[in-house]
Structures are given as structure tokens and as C-alpha cells.
Protein backbone atom coordinates (compact mmCIF):
# COMPACT_ATOMS: atom_id res chain seq x y z
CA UNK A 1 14.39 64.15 82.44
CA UNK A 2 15.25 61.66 79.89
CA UNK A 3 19.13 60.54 81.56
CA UNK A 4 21.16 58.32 80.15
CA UNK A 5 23.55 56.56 82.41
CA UNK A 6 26.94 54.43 81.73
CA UNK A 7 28.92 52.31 83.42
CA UNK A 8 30.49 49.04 83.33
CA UNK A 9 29.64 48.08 86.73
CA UNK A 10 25.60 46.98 86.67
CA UNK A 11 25.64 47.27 90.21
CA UNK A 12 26.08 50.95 89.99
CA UNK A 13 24.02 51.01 87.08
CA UNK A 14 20.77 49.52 88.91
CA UNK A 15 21.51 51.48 92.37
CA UNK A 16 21.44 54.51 90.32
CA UNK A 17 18.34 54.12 88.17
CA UNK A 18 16.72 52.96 91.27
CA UNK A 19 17.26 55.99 93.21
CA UNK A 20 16.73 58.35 90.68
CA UNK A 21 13.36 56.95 89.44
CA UNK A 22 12.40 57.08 92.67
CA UNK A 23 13.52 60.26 94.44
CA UNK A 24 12.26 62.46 90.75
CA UNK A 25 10.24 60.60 88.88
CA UNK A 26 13.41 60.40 85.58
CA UNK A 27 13.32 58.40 82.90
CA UNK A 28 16.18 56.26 83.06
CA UNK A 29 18.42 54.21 80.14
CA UNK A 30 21.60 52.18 81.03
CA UNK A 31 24.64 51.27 79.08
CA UNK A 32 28.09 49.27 79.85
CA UNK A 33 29.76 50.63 77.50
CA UNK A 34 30.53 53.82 75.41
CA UNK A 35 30.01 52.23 72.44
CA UNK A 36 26.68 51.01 73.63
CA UNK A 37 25.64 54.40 74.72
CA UNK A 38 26.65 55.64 71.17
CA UNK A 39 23.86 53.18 69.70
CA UNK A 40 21.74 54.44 71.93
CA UNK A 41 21.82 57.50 71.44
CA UNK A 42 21.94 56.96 68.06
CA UNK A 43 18.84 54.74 67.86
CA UNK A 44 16.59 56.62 69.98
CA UNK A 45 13.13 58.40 69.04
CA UNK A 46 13.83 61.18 71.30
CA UNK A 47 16.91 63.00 72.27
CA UNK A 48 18.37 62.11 76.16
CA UNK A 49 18.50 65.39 78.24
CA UNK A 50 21.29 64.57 80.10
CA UNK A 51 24.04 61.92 80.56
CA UNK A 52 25.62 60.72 83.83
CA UNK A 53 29.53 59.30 82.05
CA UNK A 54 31.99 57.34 84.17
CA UNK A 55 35.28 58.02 83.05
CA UNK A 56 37.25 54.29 83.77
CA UNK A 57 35.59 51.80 81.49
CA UNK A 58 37.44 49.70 78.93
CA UNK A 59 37.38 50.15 75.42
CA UNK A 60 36.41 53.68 75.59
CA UNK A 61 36.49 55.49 78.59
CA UNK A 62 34.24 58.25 80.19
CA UNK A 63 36.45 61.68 78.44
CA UNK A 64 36.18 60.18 75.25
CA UNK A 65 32.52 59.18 75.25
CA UNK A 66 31.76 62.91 76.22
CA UNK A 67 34.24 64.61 73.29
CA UNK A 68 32.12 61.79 70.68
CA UNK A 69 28.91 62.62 72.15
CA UNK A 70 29.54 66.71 72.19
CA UNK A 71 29.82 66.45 68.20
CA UNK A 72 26.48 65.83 67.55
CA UNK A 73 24.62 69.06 66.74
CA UNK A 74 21.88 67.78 68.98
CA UNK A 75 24.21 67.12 72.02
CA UNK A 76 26.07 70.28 71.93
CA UNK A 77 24.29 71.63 74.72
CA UNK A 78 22.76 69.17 76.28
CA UNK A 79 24.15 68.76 80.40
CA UNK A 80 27.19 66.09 80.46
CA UNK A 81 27.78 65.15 84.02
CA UNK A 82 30.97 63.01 84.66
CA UNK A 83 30.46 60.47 87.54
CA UNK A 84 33.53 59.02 88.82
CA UNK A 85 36.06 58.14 91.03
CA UNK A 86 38.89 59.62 89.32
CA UNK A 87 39.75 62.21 91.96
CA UNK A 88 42.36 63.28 90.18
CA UNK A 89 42.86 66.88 88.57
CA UNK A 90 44.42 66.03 85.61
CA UNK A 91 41.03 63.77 84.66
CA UNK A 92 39.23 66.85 86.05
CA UNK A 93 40.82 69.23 83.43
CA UNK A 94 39.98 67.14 80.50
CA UNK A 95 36.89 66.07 81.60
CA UNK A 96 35.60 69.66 81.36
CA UNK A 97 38.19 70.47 78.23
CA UNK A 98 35.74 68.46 76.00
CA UNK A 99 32.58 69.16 77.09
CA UNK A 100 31.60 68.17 80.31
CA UNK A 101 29.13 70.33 82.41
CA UNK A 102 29.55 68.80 85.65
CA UNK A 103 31.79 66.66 87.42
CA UNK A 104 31.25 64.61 90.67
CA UNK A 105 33.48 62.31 92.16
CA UNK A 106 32.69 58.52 94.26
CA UNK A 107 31.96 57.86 96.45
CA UNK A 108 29.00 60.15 95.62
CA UNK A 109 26.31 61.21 98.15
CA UNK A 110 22.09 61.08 97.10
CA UNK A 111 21.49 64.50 98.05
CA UNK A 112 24.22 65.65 96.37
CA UNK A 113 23.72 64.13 93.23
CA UNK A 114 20.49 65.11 93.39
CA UNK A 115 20.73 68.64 93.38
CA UNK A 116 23.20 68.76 90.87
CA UNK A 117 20.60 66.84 88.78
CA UNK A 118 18.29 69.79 89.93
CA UNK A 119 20.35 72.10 88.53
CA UNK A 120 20.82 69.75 85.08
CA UNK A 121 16.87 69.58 84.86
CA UNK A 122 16.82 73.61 85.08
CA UNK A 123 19.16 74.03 82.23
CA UNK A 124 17.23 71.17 80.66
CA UNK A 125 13.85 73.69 80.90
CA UNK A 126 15.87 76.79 79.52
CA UNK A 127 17.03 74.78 76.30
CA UNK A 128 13.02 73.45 76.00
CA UNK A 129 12.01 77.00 76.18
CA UNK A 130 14.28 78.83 74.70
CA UNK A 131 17.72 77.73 73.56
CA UNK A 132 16.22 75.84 70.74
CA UNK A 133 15.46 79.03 69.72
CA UNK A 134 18.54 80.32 70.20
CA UNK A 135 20.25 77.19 67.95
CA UNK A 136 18.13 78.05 65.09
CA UNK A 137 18.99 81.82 65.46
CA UNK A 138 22.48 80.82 65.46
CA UNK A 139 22.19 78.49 62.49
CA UNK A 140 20.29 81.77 60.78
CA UNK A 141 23.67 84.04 61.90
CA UNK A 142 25.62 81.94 59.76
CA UNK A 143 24.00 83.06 56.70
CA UNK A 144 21.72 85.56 57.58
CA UNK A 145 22.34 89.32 58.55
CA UNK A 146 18.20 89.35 59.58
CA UNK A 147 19.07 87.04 62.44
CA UNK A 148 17.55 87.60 65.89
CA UNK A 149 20.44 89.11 68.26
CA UNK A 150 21.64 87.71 71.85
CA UNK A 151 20.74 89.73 74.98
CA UNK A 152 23.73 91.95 76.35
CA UNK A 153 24.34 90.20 79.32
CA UNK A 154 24.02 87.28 77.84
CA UNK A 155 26.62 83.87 78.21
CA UNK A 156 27.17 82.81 75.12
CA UNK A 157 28.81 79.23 74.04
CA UNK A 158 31.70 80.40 71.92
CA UNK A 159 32.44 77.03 70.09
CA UNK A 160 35.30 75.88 68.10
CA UNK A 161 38.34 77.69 70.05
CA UNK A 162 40.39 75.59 71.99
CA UNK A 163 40.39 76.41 75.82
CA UNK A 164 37.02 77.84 75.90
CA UNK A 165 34.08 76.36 77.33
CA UNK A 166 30.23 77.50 78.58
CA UNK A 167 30.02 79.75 81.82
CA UNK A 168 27.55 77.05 83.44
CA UNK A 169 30.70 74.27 82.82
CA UNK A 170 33.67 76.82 83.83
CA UNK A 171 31.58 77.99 87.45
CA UNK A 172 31.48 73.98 87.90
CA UNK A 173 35.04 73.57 86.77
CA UNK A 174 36.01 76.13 89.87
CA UNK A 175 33.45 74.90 92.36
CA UNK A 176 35.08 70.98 91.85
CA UNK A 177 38.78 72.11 92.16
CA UNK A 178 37.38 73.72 95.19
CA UNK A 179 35.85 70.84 96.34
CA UNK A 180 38.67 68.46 96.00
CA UNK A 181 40.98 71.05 97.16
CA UNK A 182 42.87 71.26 94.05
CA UNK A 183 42.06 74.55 93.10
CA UNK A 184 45.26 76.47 92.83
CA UNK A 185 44.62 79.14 89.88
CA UNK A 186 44.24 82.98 89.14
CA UNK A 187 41.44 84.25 86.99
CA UNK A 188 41.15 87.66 85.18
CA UNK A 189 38.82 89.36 83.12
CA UNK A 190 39.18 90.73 79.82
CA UNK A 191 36.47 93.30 78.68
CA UNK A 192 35.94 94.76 75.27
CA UNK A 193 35.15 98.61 75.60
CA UNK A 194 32.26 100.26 74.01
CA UNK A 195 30.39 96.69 74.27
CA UNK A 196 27.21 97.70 74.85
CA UNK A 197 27.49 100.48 70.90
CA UNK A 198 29.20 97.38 69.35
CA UNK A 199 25.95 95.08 70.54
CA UNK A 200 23.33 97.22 69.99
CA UNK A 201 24.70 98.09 66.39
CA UNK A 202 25.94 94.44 65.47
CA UNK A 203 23.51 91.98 63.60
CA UNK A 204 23.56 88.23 65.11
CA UNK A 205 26.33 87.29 62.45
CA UNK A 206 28.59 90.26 63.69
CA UNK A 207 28.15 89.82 66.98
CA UNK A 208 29.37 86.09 67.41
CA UNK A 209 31.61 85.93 65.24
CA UNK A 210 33.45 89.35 67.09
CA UNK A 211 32.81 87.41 70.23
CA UNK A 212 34.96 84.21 68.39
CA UNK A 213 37.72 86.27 67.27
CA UNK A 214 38.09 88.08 71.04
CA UNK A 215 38.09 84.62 72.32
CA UNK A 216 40.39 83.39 69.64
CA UNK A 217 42.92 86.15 70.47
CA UNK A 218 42.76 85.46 74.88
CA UNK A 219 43.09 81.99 73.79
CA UNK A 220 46.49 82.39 71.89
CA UNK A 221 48.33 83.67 75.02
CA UNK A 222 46.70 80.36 77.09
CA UNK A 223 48.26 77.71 75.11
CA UNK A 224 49.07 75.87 78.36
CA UNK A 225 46.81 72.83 79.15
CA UNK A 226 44.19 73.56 82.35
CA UNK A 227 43.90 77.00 81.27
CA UNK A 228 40.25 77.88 80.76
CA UNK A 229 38.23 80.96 79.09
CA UNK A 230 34.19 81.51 79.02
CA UNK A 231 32.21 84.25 78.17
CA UNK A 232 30.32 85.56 81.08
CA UNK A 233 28.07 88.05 79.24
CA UNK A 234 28.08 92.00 78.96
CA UNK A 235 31.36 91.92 76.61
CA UNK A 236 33.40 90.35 79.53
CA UNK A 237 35.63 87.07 79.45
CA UNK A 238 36.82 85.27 82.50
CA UNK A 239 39.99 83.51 82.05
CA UNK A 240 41.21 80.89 84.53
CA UNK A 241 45.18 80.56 84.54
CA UNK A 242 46.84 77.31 86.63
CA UNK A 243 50.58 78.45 86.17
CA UNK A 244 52.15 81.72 87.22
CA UNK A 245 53.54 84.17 85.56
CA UNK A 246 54.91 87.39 85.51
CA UNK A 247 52.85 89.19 83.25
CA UNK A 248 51.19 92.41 84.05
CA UNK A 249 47.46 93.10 82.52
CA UNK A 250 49.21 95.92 80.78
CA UNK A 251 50.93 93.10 78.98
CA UNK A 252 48.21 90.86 78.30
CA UNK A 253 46.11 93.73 77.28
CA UNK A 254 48.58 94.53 74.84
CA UNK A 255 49.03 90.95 73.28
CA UNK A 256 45.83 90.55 72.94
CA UNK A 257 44.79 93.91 71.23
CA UNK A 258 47.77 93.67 68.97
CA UNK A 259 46.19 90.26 67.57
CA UNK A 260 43.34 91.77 67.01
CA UNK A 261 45.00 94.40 65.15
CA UNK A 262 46.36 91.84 62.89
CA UNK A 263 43.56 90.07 62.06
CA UNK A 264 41.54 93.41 61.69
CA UNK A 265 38.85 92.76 63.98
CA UNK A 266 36.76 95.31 63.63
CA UNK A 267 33.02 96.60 64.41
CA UNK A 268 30.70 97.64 61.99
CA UNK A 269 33.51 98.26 59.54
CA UNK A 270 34.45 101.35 61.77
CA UNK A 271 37.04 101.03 64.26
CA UNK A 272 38.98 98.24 65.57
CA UNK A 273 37.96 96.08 68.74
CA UNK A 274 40.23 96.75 71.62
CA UNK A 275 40.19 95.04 75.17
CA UNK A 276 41.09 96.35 78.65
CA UNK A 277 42.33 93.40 81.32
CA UNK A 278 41.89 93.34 85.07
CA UNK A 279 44.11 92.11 87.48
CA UNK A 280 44.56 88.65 88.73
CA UNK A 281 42.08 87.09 91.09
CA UNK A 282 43.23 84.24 93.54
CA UNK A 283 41.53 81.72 93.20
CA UNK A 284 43.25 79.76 96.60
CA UNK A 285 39.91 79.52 98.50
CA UNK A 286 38.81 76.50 101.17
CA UNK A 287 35.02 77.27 100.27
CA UNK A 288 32.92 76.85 97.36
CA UNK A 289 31.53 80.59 98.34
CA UNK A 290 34.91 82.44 98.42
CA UNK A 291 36.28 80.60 94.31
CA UNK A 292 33.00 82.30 93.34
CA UNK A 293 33.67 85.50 95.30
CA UNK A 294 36.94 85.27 93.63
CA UNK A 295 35.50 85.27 90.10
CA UNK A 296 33.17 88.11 90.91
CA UNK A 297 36.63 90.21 92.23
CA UNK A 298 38.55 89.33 88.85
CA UNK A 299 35.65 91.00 87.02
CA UNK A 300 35.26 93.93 89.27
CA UNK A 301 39.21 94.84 88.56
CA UNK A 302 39.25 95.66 85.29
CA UNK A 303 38.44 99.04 86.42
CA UNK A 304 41.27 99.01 88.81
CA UNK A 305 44.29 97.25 87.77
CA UNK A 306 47.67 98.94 88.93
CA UNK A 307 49.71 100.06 86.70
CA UNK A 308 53.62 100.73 86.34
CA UNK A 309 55.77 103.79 85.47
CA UNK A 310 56.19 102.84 81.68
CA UNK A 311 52.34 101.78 81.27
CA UNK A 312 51.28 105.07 83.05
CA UNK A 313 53.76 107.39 80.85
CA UNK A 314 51.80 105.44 77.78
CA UNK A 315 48.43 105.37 78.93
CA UNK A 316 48.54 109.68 79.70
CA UNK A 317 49.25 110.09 75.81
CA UNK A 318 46.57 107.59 74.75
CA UNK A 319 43.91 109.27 77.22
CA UNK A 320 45.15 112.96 77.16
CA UNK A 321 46.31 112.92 73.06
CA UNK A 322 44.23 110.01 71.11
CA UNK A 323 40.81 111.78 70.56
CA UNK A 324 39.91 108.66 68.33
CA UNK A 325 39.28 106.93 71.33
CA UNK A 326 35.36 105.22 72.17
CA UNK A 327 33.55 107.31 75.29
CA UNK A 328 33.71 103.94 77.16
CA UNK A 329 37.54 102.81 76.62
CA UNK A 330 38.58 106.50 77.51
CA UNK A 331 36.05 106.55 80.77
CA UNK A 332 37.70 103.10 82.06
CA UNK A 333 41.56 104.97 81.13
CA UNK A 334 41.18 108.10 82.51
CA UNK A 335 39.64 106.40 85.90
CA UNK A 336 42.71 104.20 86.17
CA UNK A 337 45.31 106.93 85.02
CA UNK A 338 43.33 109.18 87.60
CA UNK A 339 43.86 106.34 90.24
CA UNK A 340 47.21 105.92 89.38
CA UNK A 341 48.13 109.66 90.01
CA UNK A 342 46.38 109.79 93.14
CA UNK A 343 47.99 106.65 94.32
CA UNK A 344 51.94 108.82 93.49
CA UNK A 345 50.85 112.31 94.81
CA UNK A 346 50.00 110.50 98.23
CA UNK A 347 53.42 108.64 98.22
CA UNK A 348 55.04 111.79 97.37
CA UNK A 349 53.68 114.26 99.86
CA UNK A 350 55.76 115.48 102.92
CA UNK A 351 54.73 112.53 105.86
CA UNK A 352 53.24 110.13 103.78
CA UNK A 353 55.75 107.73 104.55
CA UNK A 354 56.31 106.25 100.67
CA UNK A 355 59.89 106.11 99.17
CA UNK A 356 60.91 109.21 97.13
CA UNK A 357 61.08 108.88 93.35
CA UNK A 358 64.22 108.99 92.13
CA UNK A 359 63.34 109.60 88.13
């Protein structure tokens, strides 16, 4: 890979070009200074394919190189990997809240660094092959309804909402917290039903800019800073929330669909969009293994969130009365109403050892 690397110490600077010409063969340019690296980058024949960004260095620092460097249409994409000492989650958070893909703290070890180049250089080979593709489809979507069409499953970049960032930079996001020990958060998943009618139906302009206004909407009820939402493919978005709170998925289902009612969001000029949201997933893990485990469990609840008395008196007339309803939103209601009634005829029966209902 092309890499671009600053610092303001040189001694860093050489030990890392060193090492990394070495060990893979890279292509390696050096700069002091974010303003330097701006000219650079700037000036040069050929686009960088990834940056390595310490975050203390006067002038500019690290954070704001990355937000500068993240509005060039050419750099939107491109792996950002922070390399720095600031340990801190704080940096952490707004590290990745402008862009960064990666994040790894000194004093750094070879290996390590290596492979998280490795996994850089991978991405790097998916853009080369096929992303730049995808950019010029996207650029097409804006005026074109002829546009080719994302896959299902799919990760898409949402860009220009607040909060949200790319699934490759939100699984890195989790895996540093972890690794610092700093990861104290919940994550759910919010799913919009029918996805797979609404994508095969949708032209390339419908389809991301449905996927913008869903994200738009999860994003108004995370106004808090450190709260993070990507799109992880197949009509599902994994939201990371750092404060607790008392509200139920009923809730947030509710919010969420009810700002999507205002805005008509709608699909194919048919029916509104509607969401169903899981449960929270702890995030509190001491492995790098179990925070990913824990993502994988917030998207495997949204077909099994619990459910109180009021929410189950309303969601019996919605599945048993609303015939309006898509096949898919009604299949994921009547499994959790069906849940939810097994769950209170086994607390009820004679034996079962559950507290009698007094309603």
C-alpha cells in the first residue's frame, strides 16, 4: 500500500517507515505536521491508501487531520488508522466520530500493527476491485433511477447523519474499548420489516436514501455524545448506547416509527417503513471474542425482546386486528406475542411457582 504516516516526532517517523518497508514491502511518505500531510495529499499523482494519524501534534492535531482529510470525495473511504498514545476514551470516541477506521494506542507492538495493516490492505483490495464501482453507482443514485442496486446483506456507509459510522470502523470502535478495558455500553438492533420486498423492489436512489432516513430517525433518540449507529446489512442497524436508560424496545420502537411517520418515509410510494427493536446487548466483556459475541446477541433479539402488559395488550390488536400489516412485520409480532403468552400461561398454571396476576 501507498501509507502515509504523521507525526511530529521523526524518530517515530523513521522507526516506522523502516519497519514497514521492510516487514511488507509499503510504500511509505512522512509528514510532521497536519498541515504538511494536507499538501501532500493534495500534491500527489496518486491517491495514499491508507494513513497512520497521531492525534497530539501542535497546530493541528491527529482528530482534526482525519475530519479534514474524510471530506475529500477521494478519502471518504479510504482506511484512517489513529496511532497514538492517547489512551484515553474520550479521544477514542472522537477519533472514530469523524472518520477513523482504526485506532491503536503506544506503546504499539510490530505484530500488532501489522496485522491491523493486513486487515487495512484487504479493505484497500475491495475498494480497487470493487468499491470504486460502488462510488460511481452511488454518484449515479443521486440522479439516476437506472442505477445499479447494493447486495441485501450488504454494509453500507450511510454518510451525512451524525452518530453513524461504517460497520468495519464501529466492530473496531468495540474491539478498542475492549482492549483498553473501557468498554462499558449496550448495543441493540433495529430492523426494518419486509426488508428483503422493500430491496428487491427499490432502485439504488430509493434504497439509500430509505436507508438515510431509518438512520436519521435511530439517530434522533442518540443525541448523546459516544453513542454510535452502523448499518450491518440485511435491513438491520446496530446501535451502540454508553449511558443507561430506562427505555424499553417497545419504546424505542415506537419513537422511532413515529418519526418516520412524520416525515412519510415510505417504500415504493406504498406503505410506510416501520422498524421492530431488539433488546439490549451488554457489551461488559474482558475479551475481544465475547464484545463481538455481544453484537451478534443484540441482533439475534429482535425476534425476542420481552415485552410488558401494556405493549402486549397493544401488540394483540395490531397482530390479531391490523390486516394491513407486511407478511414479515406480522411473522416477527405474532412470534413475540406467541412468546409472550407462553411465557404468562406457564407463570399462571397451578405449581409453576410465578406470582398470581392480580389484573
Amino acid at each position: 500500500m501507498r501509507i502515509l504516516i504523521v507525526d511530529d516526532e521523526p524518530s517515530i517517523l523513521e522507526l516506522l517507515k523502516t519497519f514497514l518497508e521492510s516487514a511488507d514491502a509499503h510504500e511509505i511518505t512522512t509528514a510532521t505536521s497536519g498541515r504538511e500531510a494536507l499538501e501532500l495529499i493534495d500534491s500527489a499523482d496518486e491517491d495514499f491508501d491508507c494513513l497512520l494519524l497521531d492525534i497530539q501534534m501542535p497546530e493541528m492535531n491527529g482528530i482534526e487531520l482525519c475530519e479534514q482529510v474524510r471530506t475529500l470525495p477521494e478519502y471518504r473511504r479510504v482506511p484512517i488508522l489513529m496511532l497514538t498514545a492517547m489512551s484515553q476514551k474520550s479521544y477514542i470516541d472522537k477519533a472514530f466520530s469523524v472518520g477513523a477506521t482504526d485506532y491503536i494506542t503506544k506503546p504499539f507492538d510490530f505484530m500488532e500493527l501489522r496485522g491491523r495493516l493486513m486487515a487495512a490492505s484487504k479493505l484497500v483490495e475491495e475498494y480497487n476491485r470493487s468499491l470504486v464501482a460502488s462510488e460511481a453507482a452511488q454518484r449515479l443514485a443521486d440522479t439516476s433511477e437506472g442505477a445499479p442496486k447494493p447486495q441485501p446483506d450488504e454494509p453500507l456507509h450511510i454518510s451525512g447523519v451524525d452518530h453513524v459510522v461504517s460497520y468495519t470502523a464501529f466492530e473496531n470502535y468495540v474491539l478498542t474499548l475492549s482492549r483498553t478495558r473501557l468498554l462499558f455500553a449496550s448495543a441493540f438492533a433495529v430492523q426494518i420489516t419486509n426488508f428483503k420486498e422493500i430491496h428487491r423492489d427499490s432502485s439504488a436512489r430509493e434504497l439509500r436514501a430509505l436507508l438515510k432516513s431509518v438512520a436519521q430517525a435511530i439517530a434522533d433518540g442518540l443525541n448523546d455524545d459516544g453513542n454510535l449507529i452502523s448499518y450491518r446489512g440485511a435491513g438491520v442497524f446496530l446501535c451502540l448506547y454508553q449511558k443507561k436508560t430506562n427505555l424499553t424496545p417497545y419504546v424505542r420502537e415506537t419513537q422511532i416509527n413515529h418519526v418516520l411517520a412524520l416525515r412519510r418515509v415510505i417504500s415504493l410510494g406504498k406503505s410506510d417503513i416501520r422498524v421492530v427493536v431488539g433488546p439490549e446487548s451488554s457489551m461488559v466483556s474482558i475479551s475481544r471474542a465475547g464484545a463481538l459475541m455481544a453484537l451478534r446477541r443484540a441482533v439475534d433479539g429482535i425476534d425476542h425482546r420481552p415485552l410488558g402488559d401494556k405493549e402486549i395488550a397493544t401488540l394483540s390488536k395490531r397482530v390479531l386486528r391490523n390486516q394491513m400489516r407486511s407478511t414479515e412485520q406480522s411473522k416477527l409480532e405474532r412470534r413475540a406475542y406467541e412468546m409472550v403468552l407462553e411465557d404468562i400461561v406457564r407463570e399462571e398454571a397451578p405449581g409453576a411457582g410465578g406470582a398470581t396476576s392480580t389484573s
